[in-house]
Protein backbone atom coordinates (compact mmCIF):
# COMPACT_ATOMS: atom_id res chain seq x y z
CA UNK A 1 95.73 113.03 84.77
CA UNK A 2 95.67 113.11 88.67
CA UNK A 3 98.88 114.04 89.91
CA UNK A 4 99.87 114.27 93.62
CA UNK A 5 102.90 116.48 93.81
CA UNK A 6 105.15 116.37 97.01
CA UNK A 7 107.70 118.43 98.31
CA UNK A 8 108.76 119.77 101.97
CA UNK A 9 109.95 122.62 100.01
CA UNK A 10 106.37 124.48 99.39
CA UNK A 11 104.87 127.93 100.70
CA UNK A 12 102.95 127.57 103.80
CA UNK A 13 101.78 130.18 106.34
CA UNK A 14 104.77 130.45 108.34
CA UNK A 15 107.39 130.61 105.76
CA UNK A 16 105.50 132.23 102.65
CA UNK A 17 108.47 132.54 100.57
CA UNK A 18 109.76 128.56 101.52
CA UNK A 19 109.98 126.80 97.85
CA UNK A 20 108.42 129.13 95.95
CA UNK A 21 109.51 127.70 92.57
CA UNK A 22 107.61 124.75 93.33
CA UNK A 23 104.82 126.67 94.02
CA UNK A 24 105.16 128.05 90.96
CA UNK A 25 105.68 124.96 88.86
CA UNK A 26 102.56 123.10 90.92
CA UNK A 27 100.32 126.23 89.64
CA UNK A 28 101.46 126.04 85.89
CA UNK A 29 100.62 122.09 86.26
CA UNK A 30 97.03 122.73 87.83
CA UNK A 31 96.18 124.61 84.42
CA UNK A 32 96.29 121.00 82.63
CA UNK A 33 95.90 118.56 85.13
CA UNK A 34 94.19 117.79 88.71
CA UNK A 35 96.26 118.32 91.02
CA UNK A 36 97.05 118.29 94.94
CA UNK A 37 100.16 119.18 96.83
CA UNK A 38 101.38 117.78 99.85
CA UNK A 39 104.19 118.91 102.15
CA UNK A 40 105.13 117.44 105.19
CA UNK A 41 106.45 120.07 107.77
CA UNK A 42 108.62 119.30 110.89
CA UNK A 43 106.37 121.52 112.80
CA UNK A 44 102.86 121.39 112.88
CA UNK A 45 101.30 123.92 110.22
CA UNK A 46 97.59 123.71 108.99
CA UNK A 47 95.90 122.30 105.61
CA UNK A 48 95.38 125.30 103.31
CA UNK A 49 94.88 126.18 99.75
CA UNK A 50 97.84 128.21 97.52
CA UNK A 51 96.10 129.70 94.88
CA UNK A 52 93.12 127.07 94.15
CA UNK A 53 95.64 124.26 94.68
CA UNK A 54 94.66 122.09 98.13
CA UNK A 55 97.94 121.91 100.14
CA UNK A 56 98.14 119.02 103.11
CA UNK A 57 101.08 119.32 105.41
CA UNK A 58 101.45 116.33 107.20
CA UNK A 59 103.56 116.07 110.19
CA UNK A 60 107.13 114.84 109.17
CA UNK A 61 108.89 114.37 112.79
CA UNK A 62 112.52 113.98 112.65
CA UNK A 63 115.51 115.06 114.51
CA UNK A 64 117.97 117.40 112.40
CA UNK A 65 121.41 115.81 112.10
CA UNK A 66 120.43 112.40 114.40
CA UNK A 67 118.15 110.69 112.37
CA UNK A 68 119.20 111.55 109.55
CA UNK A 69 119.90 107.86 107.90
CA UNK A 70 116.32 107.06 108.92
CA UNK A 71 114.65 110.28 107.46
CA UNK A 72 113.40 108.60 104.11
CA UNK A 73 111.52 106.49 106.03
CA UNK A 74 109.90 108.38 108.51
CA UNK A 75 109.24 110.99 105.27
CA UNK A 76 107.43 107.52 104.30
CA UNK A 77 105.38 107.36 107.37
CA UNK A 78 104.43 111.21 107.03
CA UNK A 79 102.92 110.81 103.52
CA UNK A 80 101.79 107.53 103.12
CA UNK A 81 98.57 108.20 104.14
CA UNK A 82 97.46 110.86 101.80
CA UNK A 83 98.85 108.78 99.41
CA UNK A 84 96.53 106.24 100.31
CA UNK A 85 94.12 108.94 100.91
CA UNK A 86 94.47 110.58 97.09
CA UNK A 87 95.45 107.27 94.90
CA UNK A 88 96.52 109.50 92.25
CA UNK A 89 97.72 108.45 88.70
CA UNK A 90 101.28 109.18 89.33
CA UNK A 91 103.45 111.21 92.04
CA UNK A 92 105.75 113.48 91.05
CA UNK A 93 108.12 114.25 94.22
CA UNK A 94 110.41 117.60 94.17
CA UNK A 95 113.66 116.85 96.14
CA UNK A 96 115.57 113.59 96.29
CA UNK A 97 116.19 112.77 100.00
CA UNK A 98 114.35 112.44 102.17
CA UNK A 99 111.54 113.14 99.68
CA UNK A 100 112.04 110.95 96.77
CA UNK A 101 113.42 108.28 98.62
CA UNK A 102 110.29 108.45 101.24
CA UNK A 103 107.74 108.33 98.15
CA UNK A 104 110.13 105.54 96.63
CA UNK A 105 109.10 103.21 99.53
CA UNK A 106 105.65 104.05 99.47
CA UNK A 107 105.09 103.67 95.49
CA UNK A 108 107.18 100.29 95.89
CA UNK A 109 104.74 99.08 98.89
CA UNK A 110 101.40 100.56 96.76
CA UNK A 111 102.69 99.53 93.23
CA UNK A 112 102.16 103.46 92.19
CA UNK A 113 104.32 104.80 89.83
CA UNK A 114 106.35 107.99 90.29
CA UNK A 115 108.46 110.56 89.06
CA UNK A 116 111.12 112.61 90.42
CA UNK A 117 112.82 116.01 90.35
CA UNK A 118 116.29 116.91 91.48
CA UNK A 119 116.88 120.28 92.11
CA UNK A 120 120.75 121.01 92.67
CA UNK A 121 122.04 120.48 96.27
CA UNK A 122 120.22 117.48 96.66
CA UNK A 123 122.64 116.21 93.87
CA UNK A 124 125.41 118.06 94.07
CA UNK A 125 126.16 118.04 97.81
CA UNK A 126 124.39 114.54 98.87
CA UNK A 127 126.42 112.84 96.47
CA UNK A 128 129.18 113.76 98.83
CA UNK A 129 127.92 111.45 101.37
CA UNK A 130 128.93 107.52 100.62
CA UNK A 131 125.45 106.57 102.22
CA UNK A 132 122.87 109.57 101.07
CA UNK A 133 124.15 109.11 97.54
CA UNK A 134 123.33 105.59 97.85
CA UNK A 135 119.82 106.45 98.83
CA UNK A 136 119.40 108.89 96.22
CA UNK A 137 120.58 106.34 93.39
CA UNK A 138 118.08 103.39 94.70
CA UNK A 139 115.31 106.42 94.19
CA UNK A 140 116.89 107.48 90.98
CA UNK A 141 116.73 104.03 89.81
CA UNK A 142 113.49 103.62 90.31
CA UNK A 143 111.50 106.47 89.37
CA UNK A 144 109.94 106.37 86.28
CA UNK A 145 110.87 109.59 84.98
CA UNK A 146 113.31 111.99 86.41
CA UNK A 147 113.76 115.74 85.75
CA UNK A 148 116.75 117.77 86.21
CA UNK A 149 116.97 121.95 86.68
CA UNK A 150 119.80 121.74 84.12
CA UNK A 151 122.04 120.67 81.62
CA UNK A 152 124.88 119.94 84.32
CA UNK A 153 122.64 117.91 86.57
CA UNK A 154 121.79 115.71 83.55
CA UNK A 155 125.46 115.01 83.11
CA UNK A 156 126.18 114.13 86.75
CA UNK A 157 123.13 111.71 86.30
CA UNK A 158 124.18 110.12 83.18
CA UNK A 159 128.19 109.79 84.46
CA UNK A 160 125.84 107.30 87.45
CA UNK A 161 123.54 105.80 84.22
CA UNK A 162 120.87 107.74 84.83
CA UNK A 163 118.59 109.03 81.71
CA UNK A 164 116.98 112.36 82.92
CA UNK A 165 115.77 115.12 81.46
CA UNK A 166 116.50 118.62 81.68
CA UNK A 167 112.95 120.95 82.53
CA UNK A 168 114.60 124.71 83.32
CA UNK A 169 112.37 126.41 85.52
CA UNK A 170 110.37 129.33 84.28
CA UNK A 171 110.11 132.85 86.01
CA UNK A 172 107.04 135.08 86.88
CA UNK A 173 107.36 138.29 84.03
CA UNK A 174 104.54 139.86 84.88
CA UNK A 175 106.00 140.92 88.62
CA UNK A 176 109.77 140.46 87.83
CA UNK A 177 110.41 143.15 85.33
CA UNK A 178 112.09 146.30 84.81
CA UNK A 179 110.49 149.37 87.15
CA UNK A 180 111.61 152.75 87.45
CA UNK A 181 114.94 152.73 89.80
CA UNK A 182 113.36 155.95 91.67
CA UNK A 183 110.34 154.39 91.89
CA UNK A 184 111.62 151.36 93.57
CA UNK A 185 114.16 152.76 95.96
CA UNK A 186 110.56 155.09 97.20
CA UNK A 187 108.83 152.27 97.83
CA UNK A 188 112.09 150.88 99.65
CA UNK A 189 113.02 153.90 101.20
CA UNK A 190 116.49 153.79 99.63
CA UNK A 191 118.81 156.72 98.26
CA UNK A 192 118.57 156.36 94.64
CA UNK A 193 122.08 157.64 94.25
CA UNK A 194 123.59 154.95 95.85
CA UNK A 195 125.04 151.78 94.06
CA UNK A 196 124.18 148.60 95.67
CA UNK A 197 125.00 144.61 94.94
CA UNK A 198 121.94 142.67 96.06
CA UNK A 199 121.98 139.07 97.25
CA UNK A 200 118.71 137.15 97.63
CA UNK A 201 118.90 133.75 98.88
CA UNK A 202 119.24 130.80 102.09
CA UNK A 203 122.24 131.96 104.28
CA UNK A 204 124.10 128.88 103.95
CA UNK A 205 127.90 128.13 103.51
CA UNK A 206 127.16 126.71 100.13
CA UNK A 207 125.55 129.68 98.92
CA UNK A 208 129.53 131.41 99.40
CA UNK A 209 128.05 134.19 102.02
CA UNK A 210 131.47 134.37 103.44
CA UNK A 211 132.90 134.85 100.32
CA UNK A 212 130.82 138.02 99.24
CA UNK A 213 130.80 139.17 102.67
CA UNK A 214 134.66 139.20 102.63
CA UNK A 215 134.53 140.91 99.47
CA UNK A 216 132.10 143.41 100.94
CA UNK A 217 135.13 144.62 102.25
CA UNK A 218 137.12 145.66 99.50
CA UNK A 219 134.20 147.77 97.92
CA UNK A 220 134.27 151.48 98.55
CA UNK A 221 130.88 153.14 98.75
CA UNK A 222 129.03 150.31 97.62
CA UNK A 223 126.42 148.94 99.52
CA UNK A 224 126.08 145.25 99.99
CA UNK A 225 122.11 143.63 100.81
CA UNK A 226 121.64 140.22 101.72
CA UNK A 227 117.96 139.11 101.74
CA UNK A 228 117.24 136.19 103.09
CA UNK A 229 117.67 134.10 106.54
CA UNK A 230 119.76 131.04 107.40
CA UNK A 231 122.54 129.65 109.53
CA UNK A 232 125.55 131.81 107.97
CA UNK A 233 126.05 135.30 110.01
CA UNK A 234 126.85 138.45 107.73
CA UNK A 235 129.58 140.48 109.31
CA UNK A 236 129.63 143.17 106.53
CA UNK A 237 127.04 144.86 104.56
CA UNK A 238 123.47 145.23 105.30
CA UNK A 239 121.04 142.30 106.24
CA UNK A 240 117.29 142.67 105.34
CA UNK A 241 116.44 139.28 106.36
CA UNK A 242 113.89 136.96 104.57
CA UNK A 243 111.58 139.65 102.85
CA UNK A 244 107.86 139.05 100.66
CA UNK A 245 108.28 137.33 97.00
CA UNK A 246 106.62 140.55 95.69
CA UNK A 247 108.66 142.62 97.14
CA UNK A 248 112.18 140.89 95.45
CA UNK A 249 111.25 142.95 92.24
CA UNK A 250 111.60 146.41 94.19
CA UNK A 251 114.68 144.98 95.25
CA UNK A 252 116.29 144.25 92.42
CA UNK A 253 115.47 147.45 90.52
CA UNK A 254 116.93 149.23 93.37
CA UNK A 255 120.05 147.58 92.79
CA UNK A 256 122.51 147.78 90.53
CA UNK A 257 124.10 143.61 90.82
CA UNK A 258 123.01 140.80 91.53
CA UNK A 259 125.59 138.63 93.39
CA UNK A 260 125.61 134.58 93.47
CA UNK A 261 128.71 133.64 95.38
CA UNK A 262 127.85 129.91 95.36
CA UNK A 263 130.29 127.19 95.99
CA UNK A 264 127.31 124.67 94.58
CA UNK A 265 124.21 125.26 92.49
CA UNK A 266 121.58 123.57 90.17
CA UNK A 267 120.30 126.57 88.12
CA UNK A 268 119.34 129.28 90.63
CA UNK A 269 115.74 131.16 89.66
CA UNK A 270 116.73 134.17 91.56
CA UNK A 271 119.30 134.76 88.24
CA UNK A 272 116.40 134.22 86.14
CA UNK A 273 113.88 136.58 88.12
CA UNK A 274 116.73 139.26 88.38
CA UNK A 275 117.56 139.30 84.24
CA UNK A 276 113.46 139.42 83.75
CA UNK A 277 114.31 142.80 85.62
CA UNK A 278 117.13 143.53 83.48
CA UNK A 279 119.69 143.60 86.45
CA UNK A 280 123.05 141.61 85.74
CA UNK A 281 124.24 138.90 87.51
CA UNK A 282 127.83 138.16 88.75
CA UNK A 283 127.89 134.46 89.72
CA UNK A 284 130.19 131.71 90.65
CA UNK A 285 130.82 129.60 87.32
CA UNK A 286 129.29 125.95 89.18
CA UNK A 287 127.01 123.74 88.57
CA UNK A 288 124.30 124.88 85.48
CA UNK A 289 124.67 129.06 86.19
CA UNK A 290 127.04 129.12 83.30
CA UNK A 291 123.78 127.93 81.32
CA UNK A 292 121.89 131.29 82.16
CA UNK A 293 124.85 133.95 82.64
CA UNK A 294 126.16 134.73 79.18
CA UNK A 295 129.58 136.55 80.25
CA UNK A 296 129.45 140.30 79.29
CA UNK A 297 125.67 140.19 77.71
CA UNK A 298 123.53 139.09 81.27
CA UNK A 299 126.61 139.27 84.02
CA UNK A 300 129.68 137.71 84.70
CA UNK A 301 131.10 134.96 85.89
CA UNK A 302 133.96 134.22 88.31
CA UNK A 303 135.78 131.12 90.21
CA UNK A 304 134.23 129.97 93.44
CA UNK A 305 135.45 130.67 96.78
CA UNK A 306 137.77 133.91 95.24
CA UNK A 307 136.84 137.09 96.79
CA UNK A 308 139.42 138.73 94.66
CA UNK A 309 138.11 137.79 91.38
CA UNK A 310 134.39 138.54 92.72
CA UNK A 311 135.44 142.07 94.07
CA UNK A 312 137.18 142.61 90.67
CA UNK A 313 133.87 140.86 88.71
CA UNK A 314 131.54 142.96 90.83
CA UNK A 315 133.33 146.71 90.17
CA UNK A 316 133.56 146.39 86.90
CA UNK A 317 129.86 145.15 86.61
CA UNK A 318 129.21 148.32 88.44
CA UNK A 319 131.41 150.14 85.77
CA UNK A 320 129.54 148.64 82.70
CA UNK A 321 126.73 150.53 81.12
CA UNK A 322 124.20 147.14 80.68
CA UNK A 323 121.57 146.93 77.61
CA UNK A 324 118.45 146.32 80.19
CA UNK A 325 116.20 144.88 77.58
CA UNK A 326 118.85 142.49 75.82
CA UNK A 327 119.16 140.96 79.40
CA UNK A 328 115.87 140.89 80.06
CA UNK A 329 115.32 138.97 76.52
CA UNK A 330 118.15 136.46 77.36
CA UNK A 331 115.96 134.89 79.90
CA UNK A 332 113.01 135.08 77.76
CA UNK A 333 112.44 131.36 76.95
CA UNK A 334 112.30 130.51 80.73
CA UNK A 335 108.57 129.78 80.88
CA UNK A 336 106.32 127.91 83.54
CA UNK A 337 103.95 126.77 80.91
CA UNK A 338 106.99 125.53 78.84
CA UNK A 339 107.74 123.58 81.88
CA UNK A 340 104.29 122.50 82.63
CA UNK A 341 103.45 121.14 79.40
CA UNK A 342 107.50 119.19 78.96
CA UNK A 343 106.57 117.64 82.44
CA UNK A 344 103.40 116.27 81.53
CA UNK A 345 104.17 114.82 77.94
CA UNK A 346 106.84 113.06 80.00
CA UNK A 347 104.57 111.81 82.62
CA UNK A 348 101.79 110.84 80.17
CA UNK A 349 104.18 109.03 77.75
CA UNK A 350 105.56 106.94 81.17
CA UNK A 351 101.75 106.25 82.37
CA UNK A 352 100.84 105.16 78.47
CA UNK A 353 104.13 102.22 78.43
């Protein structure tokens, strides 16, 4: 099979760490199929290769907020011609708008077929939005096969008549795993006798960084991290910014928690990469997280937007003595080849009708 996979949500040379679950998925695929990757950037960034895989990043020029209702098809207009270019079997496209719906009115226009994957926000939140949700549907509609991060994505598609299926990401065991706590907090020049709650993740007001940093607050001699960059500003606690995938590991042995405040989620794989290091996770019961976090075996979970409830969740996380290796085995059939080989049964079953 020769599958062209496109996402704007892909590792590139200025933001290394940008989609790296993708990355991961489109590197499981290349071990069974040909494959090529392309991901349109707003700025330019050059052609490259991500670990044998040929990555094109057309230009995809847009302006944030203002042309919004016209970014499918100027998403169109940025891969169209490597479309053209590749004439693949089928396209499978990683984000429903403006990806999808861009590769929507290409395949219509080329009579290609292709396949789609929603991820969580682009669900979740877009469906907010009378018009995007709309868009998303017509692409929904008209993929031939659509995948889902989890069991409460398939729902929200089926309640709109949409048949999906659910393809749970997998996560990376050989660097997320359990290392020594001293050993990490060396390499991260950290006190080892402090406890710390880790978040890793965008800074956006979905994610609930408000909440946890409001909580922050009520924690005495607990140190709060947030990795990761975005819009949101983090009054309390300390701020790392966006740091190297293979450095997350040291993080999260370092730590005691890890924290998912999120108002919204699909099925985030920084829970899955943290319990493949045996650290616990205290996240917001939404979306498909209550499909990973087994309460009082892998974490706990707690109500959105409640800083009370986290701060409560969170201290007495701190306070339990956690069975490392039974959470690291509760994430142990989250597997990229797993995924890999689902995805392309599906796809080859849809080429073969």
């Amino acid at each position: 099979m020769k599958l062209l996979f496109i996402s704007n949500l892909f590792p590139n040379g200025a933001e290394p760490t940008r989609g790296m679950h993708n990355a991961q998925q489109a590197a499981a695929l290349s071990k069974r199929c040909k494959i090529k990757v392309v991901s349109p950037m707003h700025q330019p960034v050059p052609d490259e290769t991500w670990q044998g895989i040929a990555v094109t990043h057309p230009r995809f020029v847009h302006l944030p907020l203002l042309s919004r209702p016209l970014n499918g098809w100027l998403f169109a207009r940025a891969v169209e011609p490597a479309i053209r270019r590749e004439r693949p079997d089928i396209v499978l496209v990683n984000w429903a708008y403006p990806d999808a719906y861009g590769v929507m009115l290409v395949a219509n226009k080329l009579k290609l077929p292709f396949a789609m994957t929603v991820q969580g926000s682009d669900v979740n939140v877009f469906f907010r939005s009378a018009t995007r949700k709309r868009q998303v549907l017509r692409a929904l509609r008209a993929s031939r096969a659509v995948f889902c991060r989890s069991e409460a994505l398939r729902e929200t598609l089926a309640a709109e008549g949409i048949a999906a299926t659910t393809v749970y990401n997998g996560v990376d065991r050989k660097r997320f795993r359990p290392i020594d706590r001293i050993e990490a907090c060396n390499k991260l020049g950290l006190d080892a006798a402090r406890r710390r709650v880790v978040y890793v993740g965008n800074l956006l007001p979905v994610k609930g960084i408000a909440v946890l940093a409001k909580t922050a607050r009520q924690l005495q001699d607990i140190d709060v991290i947030f990795i990761g960059d975005g819009p949101e500003r983090v009054g309390t606690g300390r701020s790392m910014g966006v740091r190297p995938h293979e450095e997350i590991p040291f993080w999260m042995n370092a730590c005691d928690v890890l924290c998912l405040p999120s108002l919204s989620e699909g099925l985030p794989n920084v829970a899955l990469e943290a319990m493949a290091c045996g650290l616990p996770v205290v996240a917001s019961r939404v979306g498909g997280v209550p499909e990973v976090v087994r309460d009082g075996v892998n974490g706990l979970l707690v109500p959105p937007s409640n800083p009370v409830a986290l701060a409560d969740a969170l201290q007495r996380a701190l306070a339990t003595k956690w069975d490392r290796e039974a959470i690291r085995a509760s994430v142990s059939q989250f597997d990229w080849d797993v995924n890999a080989r689902t995805v392309l049964d599906r796809l080859s079953k849809t080429l073969a009708v």
